[in-house]
Protein backbone atom coordinates (compact mmCIF):
# COMPACT_ATOMS: atom_id res chain seq x y z
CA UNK A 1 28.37 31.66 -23.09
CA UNK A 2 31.34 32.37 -25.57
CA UNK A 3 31.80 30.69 -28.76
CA UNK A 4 34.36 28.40 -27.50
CA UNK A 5 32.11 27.47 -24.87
CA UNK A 6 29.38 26.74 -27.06
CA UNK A 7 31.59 24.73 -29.57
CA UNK A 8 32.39 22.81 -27.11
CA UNK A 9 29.10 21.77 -25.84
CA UNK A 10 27.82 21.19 -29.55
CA UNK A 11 30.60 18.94 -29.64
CA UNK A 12 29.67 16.96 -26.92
CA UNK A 13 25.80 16.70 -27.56
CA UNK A 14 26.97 15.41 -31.24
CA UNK A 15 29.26 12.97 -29.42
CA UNK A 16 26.77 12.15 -27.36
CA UNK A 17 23.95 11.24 -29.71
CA UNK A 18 26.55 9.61 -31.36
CA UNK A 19 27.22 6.94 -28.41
CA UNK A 20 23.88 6.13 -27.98
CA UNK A 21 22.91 5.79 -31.05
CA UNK A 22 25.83 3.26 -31.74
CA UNK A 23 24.81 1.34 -28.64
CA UNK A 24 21.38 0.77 -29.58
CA UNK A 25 20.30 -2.63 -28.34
CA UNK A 26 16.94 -4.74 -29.29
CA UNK A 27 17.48 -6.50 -26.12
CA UNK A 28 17.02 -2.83 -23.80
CA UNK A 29 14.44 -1.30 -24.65
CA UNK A 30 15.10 1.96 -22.71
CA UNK A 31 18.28 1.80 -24.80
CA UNK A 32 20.44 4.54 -22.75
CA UNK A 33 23.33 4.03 -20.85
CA UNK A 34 23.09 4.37 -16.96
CA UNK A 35 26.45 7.21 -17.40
CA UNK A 36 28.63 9.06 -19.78
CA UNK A 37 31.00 6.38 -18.21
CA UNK A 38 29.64 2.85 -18.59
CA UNK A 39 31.52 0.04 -16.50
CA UNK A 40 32.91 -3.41 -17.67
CA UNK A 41 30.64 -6.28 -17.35
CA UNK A 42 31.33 -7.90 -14.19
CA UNK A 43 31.96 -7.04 -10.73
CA UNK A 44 30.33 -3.81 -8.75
CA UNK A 45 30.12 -0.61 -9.86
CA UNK A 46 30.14 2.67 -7.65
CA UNK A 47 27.47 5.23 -8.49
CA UNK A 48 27.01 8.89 -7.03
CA UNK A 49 25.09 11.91 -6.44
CA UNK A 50 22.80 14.76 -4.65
CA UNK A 51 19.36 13.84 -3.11
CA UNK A 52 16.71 15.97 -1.85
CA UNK A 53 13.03 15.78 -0.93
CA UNK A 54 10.52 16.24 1.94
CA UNK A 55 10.36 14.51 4.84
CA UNK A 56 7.00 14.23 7.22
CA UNK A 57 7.47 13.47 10.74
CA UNK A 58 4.55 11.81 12.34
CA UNK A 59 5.30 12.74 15.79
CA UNK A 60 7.87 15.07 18.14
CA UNK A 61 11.29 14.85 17.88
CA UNK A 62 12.91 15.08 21.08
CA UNK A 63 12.34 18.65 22.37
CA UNK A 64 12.76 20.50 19.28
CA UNK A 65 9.42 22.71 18.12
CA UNK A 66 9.48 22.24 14.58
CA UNK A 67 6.63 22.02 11.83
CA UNK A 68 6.21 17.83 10.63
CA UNK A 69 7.49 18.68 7.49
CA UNK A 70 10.60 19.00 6.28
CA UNK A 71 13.52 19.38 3.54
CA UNK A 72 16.08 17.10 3.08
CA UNK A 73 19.57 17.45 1.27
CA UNK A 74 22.24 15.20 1.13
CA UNK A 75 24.20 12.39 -0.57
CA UNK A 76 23.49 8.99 -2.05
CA UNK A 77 26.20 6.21 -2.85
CA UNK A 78 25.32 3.37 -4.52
CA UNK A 79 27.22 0.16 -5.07
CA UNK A 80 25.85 -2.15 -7.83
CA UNK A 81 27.21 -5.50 -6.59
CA UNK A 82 25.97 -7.99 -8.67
CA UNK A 83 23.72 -8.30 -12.10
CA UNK A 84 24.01 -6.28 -15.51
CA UNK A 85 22.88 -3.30 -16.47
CA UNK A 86 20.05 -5.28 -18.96
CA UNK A 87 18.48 -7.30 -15.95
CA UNK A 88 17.80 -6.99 -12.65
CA UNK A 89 20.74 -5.72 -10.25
CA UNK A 90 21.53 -6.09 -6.29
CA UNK A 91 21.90 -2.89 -4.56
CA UNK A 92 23.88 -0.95 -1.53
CA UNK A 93 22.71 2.27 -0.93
CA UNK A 94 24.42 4.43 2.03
CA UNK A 95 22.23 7.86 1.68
CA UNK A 96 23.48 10.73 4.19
CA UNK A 97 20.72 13.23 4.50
CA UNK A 98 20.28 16.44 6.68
CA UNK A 99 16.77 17.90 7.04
CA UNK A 100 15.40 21.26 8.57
CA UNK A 101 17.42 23.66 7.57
CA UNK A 102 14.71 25.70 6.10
CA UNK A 103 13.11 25.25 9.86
CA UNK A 104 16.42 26.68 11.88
CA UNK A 105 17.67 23.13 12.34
CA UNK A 106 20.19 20.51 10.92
CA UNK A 107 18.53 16.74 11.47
CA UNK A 108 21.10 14.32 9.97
CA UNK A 109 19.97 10.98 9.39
CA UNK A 110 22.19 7.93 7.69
CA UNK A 111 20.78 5.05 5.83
CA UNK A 112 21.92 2.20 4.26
CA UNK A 113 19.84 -0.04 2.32
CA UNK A 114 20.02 -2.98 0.51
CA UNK A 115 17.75 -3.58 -2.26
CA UNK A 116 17.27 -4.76 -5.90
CA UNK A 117 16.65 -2.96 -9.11
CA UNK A 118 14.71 -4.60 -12.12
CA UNK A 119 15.81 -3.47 -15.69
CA UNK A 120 11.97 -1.29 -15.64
CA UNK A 121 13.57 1.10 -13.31
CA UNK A 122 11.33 -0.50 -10.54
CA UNK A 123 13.51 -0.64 -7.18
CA UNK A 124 12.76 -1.20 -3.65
CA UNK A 125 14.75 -1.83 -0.44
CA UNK A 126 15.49 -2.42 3.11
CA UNK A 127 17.70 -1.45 5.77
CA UNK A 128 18.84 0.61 9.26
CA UNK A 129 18.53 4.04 9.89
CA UNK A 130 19.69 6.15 11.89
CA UNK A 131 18.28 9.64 13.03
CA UNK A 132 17.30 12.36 15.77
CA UNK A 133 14.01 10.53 15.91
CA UNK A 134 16.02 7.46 16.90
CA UNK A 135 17.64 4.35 15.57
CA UNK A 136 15.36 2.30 13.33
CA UNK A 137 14.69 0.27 9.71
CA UNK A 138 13.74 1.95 6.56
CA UNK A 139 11.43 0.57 3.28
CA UNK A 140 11.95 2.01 0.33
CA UNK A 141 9.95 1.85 -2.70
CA UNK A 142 10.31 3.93 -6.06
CA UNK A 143 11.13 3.86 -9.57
CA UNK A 144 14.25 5.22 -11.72
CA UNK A 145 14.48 6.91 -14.93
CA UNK A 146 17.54 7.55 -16.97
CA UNK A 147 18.35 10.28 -18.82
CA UNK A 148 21.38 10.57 -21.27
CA UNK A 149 24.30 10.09 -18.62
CA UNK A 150 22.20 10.62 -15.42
CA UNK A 151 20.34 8.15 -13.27
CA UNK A 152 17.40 10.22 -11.79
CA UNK A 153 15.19 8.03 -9.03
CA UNK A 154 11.75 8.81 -7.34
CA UNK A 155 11.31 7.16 -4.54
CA UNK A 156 8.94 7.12 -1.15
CA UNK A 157 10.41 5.85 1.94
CA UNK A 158 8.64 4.51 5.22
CA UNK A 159 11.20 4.92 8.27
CA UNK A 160 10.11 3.02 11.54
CA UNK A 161 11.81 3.91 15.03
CA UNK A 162 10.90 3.44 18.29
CA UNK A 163 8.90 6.36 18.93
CA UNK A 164 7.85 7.77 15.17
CA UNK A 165 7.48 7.14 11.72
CA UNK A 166 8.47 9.30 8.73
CA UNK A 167 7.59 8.99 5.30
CA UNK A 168 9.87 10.60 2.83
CA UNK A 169 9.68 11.43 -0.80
CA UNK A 170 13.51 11.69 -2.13
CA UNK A 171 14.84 12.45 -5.41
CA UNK A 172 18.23 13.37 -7.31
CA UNK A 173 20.71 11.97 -9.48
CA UNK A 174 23.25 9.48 -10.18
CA UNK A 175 26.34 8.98 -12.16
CA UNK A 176 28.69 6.58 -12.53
CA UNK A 177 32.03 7.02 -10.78
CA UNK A 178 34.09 3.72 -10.92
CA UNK A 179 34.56 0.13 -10.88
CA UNK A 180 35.29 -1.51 -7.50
């Protein structure tokens, strides 16, 4: 890293510290923004970012000979579409995973879930799936902690189709992107 580089990033972590510490609120008391960005009060907001986890498959998928544990990598979008960031707040996930990869294989799978998120960082949700292992509902269940201008969650994941089950462990992160 060059001077200017690190300049720059002093810069930033001042500005930073800065923001939050001018936003301090009695009323939150995790007290940090959800972003660098923070939306306008009112109406949805669109939120970002890279997941990944592990992913155990309780029985065979189709034809394919592959161990019942997995890798996942993908993409989350999240659209906050109704509460503020102090309360609780209605969710619509649309995750887009692939898994296997470390196994010789690409299993996508595309969720979308609706769900709520209390102002703890306690979140859960339902909502289709679809997968190799077939077309089904998922329950999700986990917690989220913010950090500076990151959303990180931790969540665990019970997916039902016709012929298997698969419980999933998925993290990442989160920004915020825009206003709808």
């Amino acid at each position: 890293m060059n001077d200017r580089d690190y300049d720059y990033f002093i810069n930033y972590n001042r500005n930073c510290i800065n923001y939050l510490e001018s936003n301090k609120s009695i009323s939150n008391p995790i007290n940090i923004p959800t972003s660098g960005k923070v939306p306008k009060s009112g109406g949805s907001s669109i939120y970002e970012g890279p997941r990944f986890g592990l992913t155990y498959i309780a029985s065979e998928i189709l034809d394919i000979d592959i161990k019942p544990t997995i890798t996942q990598f993908g993409w989350q979008y999240e659209n906050r579409i109704f509460g503020a960031s102090d309360k609780t707040i209605g969710l619509m996930e649309y995750i887009f995973l692939i898994g296997g990869a470390e196994q010789g294989y690409l299993l996508p799978s595309i969720t979308a879930i609706a769900g709520m998120r209390t102002r703890d960082g306690f979140e859960f949700g339902f909502g289709p799936n679809i997968s190799v292992s077939g077309i089904g509902y998922v329950f999700a269940i986990g917690t989220v902690v913010q950090s500076g201008g990151l959303v990180i969650p931790h969540n665990i994941s019970l997916a039902f189709s016709t012929d298997s089950f698969r419980i999933s462990y998925i993290t990442g992160f989160n920004s915020f992107i825009r206003k709808k």
